[in-house]
C-alpha atoms as a PDB file:
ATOM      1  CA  UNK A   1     133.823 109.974  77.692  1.00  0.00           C
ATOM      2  CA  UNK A   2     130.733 109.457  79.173  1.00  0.00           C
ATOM      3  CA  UNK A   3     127.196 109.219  77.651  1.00  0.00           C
ATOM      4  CA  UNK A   4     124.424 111.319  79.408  1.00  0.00           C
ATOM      5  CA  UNK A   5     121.042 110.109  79.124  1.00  0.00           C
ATOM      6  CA  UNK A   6     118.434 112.885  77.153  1.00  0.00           C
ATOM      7  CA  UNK A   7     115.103 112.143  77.649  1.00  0.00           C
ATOM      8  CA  UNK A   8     112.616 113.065  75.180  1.00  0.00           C
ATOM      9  CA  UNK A   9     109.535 114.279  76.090  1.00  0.00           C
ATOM     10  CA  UNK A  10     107.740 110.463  74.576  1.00  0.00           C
ATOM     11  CA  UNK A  11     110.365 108.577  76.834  1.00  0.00           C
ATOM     12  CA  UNK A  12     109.432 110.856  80.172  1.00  0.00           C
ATOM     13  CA  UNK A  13     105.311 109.980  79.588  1.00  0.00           C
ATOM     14  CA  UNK A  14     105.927 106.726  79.225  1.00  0.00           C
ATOM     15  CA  UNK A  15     107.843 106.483  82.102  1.00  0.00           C
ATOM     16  CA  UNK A  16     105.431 108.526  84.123  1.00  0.00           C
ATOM     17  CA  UNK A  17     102.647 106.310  82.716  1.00  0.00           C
ATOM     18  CA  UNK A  18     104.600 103.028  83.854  1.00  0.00           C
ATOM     19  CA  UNK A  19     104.861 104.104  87.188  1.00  0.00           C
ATOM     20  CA  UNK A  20     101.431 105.415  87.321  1.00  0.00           C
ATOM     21  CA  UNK A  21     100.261 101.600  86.772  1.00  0.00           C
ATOM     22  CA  UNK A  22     102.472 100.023  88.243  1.00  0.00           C
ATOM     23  CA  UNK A  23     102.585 101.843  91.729  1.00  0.00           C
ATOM     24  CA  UNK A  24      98.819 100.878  92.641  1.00  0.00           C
ATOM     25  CA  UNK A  25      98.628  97.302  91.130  1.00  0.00           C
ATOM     26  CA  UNK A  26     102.206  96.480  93.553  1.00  0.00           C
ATOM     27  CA  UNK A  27     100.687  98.067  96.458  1.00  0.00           C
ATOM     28  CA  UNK A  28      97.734  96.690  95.943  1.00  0.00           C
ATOM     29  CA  UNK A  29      99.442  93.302  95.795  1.00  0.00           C
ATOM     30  CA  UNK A  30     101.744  93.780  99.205  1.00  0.00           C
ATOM     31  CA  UNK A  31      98.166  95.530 100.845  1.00  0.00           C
ATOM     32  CA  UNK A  32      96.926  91.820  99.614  1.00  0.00           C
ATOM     33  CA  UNK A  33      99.340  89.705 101.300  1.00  0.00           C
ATOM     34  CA  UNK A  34      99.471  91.823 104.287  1.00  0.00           C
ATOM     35  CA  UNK A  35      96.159  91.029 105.165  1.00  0.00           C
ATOM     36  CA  UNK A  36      95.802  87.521 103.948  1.00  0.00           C
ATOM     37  CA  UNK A  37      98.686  87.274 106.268  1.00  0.00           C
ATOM     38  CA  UNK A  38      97.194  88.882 109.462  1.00  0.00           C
ATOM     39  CA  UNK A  39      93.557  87.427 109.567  1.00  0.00           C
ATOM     40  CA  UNK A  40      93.037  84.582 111.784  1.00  0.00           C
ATOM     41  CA  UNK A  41      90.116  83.704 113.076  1.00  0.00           C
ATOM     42  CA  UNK A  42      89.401  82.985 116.217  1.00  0.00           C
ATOM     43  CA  UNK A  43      88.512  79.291 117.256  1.00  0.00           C
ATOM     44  CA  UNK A  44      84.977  80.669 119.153  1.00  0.00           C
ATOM     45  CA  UNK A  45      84.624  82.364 115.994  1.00  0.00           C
ATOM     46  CA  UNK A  46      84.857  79.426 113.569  1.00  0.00           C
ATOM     47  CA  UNK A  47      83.095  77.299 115.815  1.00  0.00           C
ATOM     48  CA  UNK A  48      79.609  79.632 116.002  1.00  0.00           C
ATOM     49  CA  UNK A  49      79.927  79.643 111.860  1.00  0.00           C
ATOM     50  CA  UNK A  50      80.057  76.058 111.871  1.00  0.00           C
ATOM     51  CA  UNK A  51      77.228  75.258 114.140  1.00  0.00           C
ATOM     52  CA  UNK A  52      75.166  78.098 112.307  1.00  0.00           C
ATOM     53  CA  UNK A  53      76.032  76.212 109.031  1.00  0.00           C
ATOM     54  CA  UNK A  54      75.203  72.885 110.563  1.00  0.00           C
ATOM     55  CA  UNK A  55      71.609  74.608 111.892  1.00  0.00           C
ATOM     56  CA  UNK A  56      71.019  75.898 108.160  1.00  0.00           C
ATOM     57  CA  UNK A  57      71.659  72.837 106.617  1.00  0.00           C
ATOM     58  CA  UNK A  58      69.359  71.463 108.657  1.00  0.00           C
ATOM     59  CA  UNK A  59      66.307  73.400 108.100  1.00  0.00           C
ATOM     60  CA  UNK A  60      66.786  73.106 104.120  1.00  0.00           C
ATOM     61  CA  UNK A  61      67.012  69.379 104.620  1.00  0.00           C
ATOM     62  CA  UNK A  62      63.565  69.294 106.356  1.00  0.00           C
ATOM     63  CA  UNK A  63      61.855  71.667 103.655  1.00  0.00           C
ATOM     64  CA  UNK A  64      63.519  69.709 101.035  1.00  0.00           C
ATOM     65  CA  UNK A  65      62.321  66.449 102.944  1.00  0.00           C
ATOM     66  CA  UNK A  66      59.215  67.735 103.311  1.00  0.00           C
ATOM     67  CA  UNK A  67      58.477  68.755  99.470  1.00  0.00           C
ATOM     68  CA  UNK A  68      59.601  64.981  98.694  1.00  0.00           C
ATOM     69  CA  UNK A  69      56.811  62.023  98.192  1.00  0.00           C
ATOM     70  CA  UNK A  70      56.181  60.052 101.211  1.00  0.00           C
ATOM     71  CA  UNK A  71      57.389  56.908 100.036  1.00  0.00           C
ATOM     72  CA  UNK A  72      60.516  58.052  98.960  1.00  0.00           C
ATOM     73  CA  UNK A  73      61.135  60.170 102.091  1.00  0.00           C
ATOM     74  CA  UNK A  74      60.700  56.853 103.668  1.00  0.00           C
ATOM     75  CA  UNK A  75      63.676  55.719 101.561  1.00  0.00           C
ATOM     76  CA  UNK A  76      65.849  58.490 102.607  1.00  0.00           C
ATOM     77  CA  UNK A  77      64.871  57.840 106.217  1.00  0.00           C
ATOM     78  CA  UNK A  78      66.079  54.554 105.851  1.00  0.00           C
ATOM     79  CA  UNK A  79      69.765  55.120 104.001  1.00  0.00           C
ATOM     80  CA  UNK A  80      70.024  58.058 106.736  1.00  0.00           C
ATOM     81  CA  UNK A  81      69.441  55.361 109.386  1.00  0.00           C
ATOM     82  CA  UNK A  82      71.869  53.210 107.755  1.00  0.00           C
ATOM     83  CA  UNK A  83      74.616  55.114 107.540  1.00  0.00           C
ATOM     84  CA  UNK A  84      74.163  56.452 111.037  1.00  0.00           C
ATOM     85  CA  UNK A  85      74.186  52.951 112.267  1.00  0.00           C
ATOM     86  CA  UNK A  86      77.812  52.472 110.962  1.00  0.00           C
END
């Protein structure tokens, strides 16, 4: 003999509640990976961030340089010099 399954009304909510949660947060997830997986960036691309990095960094060093005494921006002159000599 075989034993149907009878849902109560409790068990079909929670069900529908389980999948209601579930359904978004796994495609969500897979819409996540998808896209991780298809950016690259291009090497032109990467290269202009890098060199408009490099260009900020720059000007904060100067204001920062410029904000710092003169004899110890003479100092940091110096250990630049140093390890640009190496």
């Amino acid at each position: 003999m075989s034993k149907k399954w009878h849902l109560t009304d409790r068990t079909k909510m929670l069900l529908k509640l389980e999948l209601a949660i579930t359904l978004p947060a796994v495609a969500l997830m897979a819409f996540n990976i998808w896209n991780l997986k298809h950016i690259q960036r291009d090497q032109a691309i990467e290269a202009a961030i890098q060199r408009d990095f490099n260009y900020i960094l720059k000007i904060a060093e100067k204001k920062a340089l410029a904000k710092l005494p003169i004899w110890l921006s003479l100092s940091v002159d110096s250990i630049r010099n140093r390890k640009m000599a190496r």
